[in-house]
N, C-alpha and C. Protein backbone atom coordinates (compact mmCIF):
# COMPACT_ATOMS: atom_id res chain seq x y z
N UNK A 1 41.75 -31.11 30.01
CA UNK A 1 40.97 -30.15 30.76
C UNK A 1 40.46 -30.84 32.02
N UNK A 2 40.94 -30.13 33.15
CA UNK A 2 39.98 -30.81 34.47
C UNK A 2 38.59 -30.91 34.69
N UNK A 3 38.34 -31.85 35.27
CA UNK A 3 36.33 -31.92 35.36
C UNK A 3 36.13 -30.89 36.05
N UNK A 4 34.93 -30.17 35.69
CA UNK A 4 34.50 -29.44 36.59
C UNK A 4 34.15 -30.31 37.73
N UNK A 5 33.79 -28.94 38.88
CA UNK A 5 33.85 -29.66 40.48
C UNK A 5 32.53 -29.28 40.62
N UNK A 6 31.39 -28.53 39.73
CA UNK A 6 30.11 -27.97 39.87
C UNK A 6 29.77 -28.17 38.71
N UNK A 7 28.07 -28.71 37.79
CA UNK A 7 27.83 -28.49 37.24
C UNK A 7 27.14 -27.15 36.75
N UNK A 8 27.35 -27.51 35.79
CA UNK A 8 26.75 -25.81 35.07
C UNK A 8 25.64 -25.34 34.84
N UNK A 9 24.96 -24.15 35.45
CA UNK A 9 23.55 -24.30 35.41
C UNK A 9 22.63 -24.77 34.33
N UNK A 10 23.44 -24.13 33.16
CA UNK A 10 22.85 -24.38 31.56
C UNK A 10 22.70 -25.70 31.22
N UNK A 11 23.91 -26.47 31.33
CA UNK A 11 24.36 -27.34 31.25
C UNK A 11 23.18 -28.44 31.50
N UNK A 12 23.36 -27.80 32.91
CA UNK A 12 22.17 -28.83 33.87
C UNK A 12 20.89 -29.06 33.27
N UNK A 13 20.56 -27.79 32.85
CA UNK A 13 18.81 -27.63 31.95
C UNK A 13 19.02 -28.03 31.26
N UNK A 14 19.76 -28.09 30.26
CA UNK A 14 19.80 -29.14 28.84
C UNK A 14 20.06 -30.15 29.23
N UNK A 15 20.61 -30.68 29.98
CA UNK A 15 20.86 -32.09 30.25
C UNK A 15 19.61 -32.78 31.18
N UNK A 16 18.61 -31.84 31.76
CA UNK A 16 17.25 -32.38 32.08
C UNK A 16 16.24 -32.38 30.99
N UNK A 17 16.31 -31.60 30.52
CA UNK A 17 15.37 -31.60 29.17
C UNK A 17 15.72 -32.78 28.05
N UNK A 18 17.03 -33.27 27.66
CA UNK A 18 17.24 -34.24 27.25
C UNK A 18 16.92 -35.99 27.81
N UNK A 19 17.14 -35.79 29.39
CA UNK A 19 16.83 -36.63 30.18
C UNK A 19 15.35 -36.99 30.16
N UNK A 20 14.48 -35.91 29.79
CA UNK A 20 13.23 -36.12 30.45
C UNK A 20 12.38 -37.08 28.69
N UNK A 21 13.33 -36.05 27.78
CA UNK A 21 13.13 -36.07 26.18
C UNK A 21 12.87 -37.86 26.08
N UNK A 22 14.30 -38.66 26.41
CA UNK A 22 14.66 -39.72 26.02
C UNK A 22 13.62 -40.97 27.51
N UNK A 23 13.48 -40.44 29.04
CA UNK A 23 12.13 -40.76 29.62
C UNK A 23 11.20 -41.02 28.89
N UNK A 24 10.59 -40.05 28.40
CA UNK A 24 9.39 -40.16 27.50
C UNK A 24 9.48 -41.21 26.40
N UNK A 25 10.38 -41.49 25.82
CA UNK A 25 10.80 -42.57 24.67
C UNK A 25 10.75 -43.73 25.49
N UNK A 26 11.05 -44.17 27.16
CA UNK A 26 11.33 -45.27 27.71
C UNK A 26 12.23 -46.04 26.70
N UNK A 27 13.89 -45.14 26.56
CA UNK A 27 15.25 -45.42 25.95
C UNK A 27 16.27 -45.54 27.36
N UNK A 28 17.18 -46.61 27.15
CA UNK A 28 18.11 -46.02 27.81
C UNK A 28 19.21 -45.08 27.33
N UNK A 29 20.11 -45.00 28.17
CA UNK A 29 21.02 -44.09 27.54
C UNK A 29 21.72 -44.78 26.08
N UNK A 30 21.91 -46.16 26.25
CA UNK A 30 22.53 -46.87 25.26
C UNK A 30 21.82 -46.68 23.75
N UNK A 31 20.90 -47.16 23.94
CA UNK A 31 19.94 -46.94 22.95
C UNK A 31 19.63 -45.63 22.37
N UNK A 32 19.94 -44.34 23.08
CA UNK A 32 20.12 -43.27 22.22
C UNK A 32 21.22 -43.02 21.93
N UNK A 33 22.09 -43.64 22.71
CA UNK A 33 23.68 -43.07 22.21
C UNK A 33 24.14 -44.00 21.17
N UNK A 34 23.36 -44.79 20.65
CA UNK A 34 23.74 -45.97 19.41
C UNK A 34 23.26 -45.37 17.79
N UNK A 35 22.38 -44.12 18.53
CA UNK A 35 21.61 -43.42 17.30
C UNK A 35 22.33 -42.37 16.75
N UNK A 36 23.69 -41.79 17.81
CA UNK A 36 24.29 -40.81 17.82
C UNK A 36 25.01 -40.79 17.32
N UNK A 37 25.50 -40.66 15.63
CA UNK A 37 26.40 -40.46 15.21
C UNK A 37 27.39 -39.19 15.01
N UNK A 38 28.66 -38.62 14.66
CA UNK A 38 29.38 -38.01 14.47
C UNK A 38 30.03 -38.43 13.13
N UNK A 39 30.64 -37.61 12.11
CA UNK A 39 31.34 -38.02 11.17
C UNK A 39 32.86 -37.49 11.43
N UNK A 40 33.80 -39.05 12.14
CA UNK A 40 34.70 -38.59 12.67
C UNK A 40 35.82 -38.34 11.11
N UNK A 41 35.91 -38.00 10.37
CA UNK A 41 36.81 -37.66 8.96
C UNK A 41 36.25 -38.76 8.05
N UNK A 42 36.47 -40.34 7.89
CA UNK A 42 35.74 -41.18 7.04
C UNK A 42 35.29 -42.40 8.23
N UNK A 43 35.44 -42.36 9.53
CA UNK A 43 35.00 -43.40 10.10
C UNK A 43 33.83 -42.70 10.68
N UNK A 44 32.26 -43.54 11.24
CA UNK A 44 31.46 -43.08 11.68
C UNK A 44 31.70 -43.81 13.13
N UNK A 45 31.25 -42.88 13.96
CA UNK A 45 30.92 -43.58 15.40
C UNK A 45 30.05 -43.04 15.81
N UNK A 46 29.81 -44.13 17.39
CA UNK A 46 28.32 -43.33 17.66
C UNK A 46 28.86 -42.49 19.19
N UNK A 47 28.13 -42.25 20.20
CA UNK A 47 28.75 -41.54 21.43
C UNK A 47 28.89 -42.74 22.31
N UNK A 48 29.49 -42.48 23.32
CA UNK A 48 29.76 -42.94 24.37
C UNK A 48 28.26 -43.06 25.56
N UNK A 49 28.06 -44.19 25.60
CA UNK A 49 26.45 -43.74 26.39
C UNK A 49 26.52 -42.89 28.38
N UNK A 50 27.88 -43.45 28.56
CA UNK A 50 28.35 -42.40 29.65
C UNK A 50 28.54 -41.27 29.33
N UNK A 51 29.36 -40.57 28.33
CA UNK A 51 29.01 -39.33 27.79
C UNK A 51 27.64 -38.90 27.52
N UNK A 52 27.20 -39.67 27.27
CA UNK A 52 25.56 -38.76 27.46
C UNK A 52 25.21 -38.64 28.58
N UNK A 53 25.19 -39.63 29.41
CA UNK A 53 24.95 -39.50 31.16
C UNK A 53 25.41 -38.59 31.55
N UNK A 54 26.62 -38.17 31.46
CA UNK A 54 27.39 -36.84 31.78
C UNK A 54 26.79 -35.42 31.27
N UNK A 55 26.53 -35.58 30.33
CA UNK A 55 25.69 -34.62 29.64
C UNK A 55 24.21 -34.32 30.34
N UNK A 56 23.76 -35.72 30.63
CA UNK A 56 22.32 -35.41 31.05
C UNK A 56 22.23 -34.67 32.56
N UNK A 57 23.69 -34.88 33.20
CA UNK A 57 24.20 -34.73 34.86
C UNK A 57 24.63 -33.05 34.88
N UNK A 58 24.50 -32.67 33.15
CA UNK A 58 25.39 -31.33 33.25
C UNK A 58 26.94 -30.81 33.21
N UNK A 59 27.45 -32.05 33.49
CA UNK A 59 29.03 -32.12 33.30
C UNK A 59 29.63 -31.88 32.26
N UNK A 60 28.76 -31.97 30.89
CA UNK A 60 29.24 -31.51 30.33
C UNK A 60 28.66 -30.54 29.59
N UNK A 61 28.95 -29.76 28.34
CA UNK A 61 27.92 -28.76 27.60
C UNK A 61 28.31 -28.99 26.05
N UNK A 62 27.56 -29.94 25.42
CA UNK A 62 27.76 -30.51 23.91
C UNK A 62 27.97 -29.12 22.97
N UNK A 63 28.71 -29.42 22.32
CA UNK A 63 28.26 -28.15 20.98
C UNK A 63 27.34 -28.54 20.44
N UNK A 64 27.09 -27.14 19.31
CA UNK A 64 25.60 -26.81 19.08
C UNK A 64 25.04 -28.23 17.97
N UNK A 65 26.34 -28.79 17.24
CA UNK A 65 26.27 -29.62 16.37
C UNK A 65 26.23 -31.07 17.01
N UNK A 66 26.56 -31.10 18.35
CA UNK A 66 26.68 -32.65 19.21
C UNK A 66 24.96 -32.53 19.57
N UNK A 67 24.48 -31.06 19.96
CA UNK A 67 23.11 -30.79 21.00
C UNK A 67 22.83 -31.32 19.54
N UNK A 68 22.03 -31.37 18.33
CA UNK A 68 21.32 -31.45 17.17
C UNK A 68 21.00 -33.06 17.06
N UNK A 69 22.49 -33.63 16.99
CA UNK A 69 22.50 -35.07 16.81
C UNK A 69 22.08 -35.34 18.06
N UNK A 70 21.98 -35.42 19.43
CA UNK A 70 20.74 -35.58 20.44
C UNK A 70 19.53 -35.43 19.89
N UNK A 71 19.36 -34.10 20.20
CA UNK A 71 17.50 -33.99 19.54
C UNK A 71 17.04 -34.90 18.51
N UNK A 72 17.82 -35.14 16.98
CA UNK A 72 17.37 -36.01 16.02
C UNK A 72 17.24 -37.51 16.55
N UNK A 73 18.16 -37.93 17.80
CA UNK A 73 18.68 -39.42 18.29
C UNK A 73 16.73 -39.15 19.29
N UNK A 74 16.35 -38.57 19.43
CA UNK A 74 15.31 -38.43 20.48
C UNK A 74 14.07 -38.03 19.84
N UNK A 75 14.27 -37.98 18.80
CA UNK A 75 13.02 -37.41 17.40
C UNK A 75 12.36 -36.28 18.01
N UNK A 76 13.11 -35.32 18.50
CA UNK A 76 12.10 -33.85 18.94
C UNK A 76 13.09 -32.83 18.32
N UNK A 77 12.85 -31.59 18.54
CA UNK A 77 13.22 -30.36 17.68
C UNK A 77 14.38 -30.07 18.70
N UNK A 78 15.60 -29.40 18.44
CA UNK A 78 16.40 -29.02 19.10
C UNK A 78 16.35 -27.80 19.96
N UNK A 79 15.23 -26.83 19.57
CA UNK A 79 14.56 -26.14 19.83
C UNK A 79 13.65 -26.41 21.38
N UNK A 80 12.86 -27.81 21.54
CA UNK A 80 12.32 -28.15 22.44
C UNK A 80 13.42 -28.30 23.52
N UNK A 81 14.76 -28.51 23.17
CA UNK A 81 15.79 -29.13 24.49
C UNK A 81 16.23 -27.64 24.78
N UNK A 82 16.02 -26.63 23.91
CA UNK A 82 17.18 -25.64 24.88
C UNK A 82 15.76 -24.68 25.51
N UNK A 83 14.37 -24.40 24.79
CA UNK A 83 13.35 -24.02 25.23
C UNK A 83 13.67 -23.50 26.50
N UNK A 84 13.91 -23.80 27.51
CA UNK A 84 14.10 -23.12 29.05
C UNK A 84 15.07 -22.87 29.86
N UNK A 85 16.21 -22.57 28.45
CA UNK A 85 17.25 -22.40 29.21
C UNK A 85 17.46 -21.21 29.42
């Protein structure tokens, strides 16, 4: 799939609200993206901490199950990150 050439408005708000989420922690991106797991079939990994940057930039738009494992990696409600979108 090609990158988008604009981020997405939605996108963008969740990815500031996450930004501001993990600010408040004084985390970098690494450090939350080390918390981030996925259960890839029997191997675990965690995210890519540029993929979250991307995310936080709006570039990208996580599913609802990637947005969850954020919020828990950031100890706030998932609820608080989409709040104003």
């Amino acid at each position: 799939m090609p990158r988008r050439t604009v981020a997405d408005p939605v996108a963008q708000a969740f990815g500031e609200a996450v930004r501001k989420a993990r600010n408040a922690r004084d985390e970098t991106l690494e450090d939350v993206a080390a918390r981030i797991q996925s259960d890839n079939r029997d191997k675990r990994t965690t995210m890519d901490p540029r993929y979250l940057g991307e995310i936080e930039l709006g570039w990208h738009a996580p599913s609802i199950v990637r947005a969850k494992q954020i919020a828990d990696a950031l100890g706030v409600e998932l609820a608080d990150l989409v709040r104003d979108l």
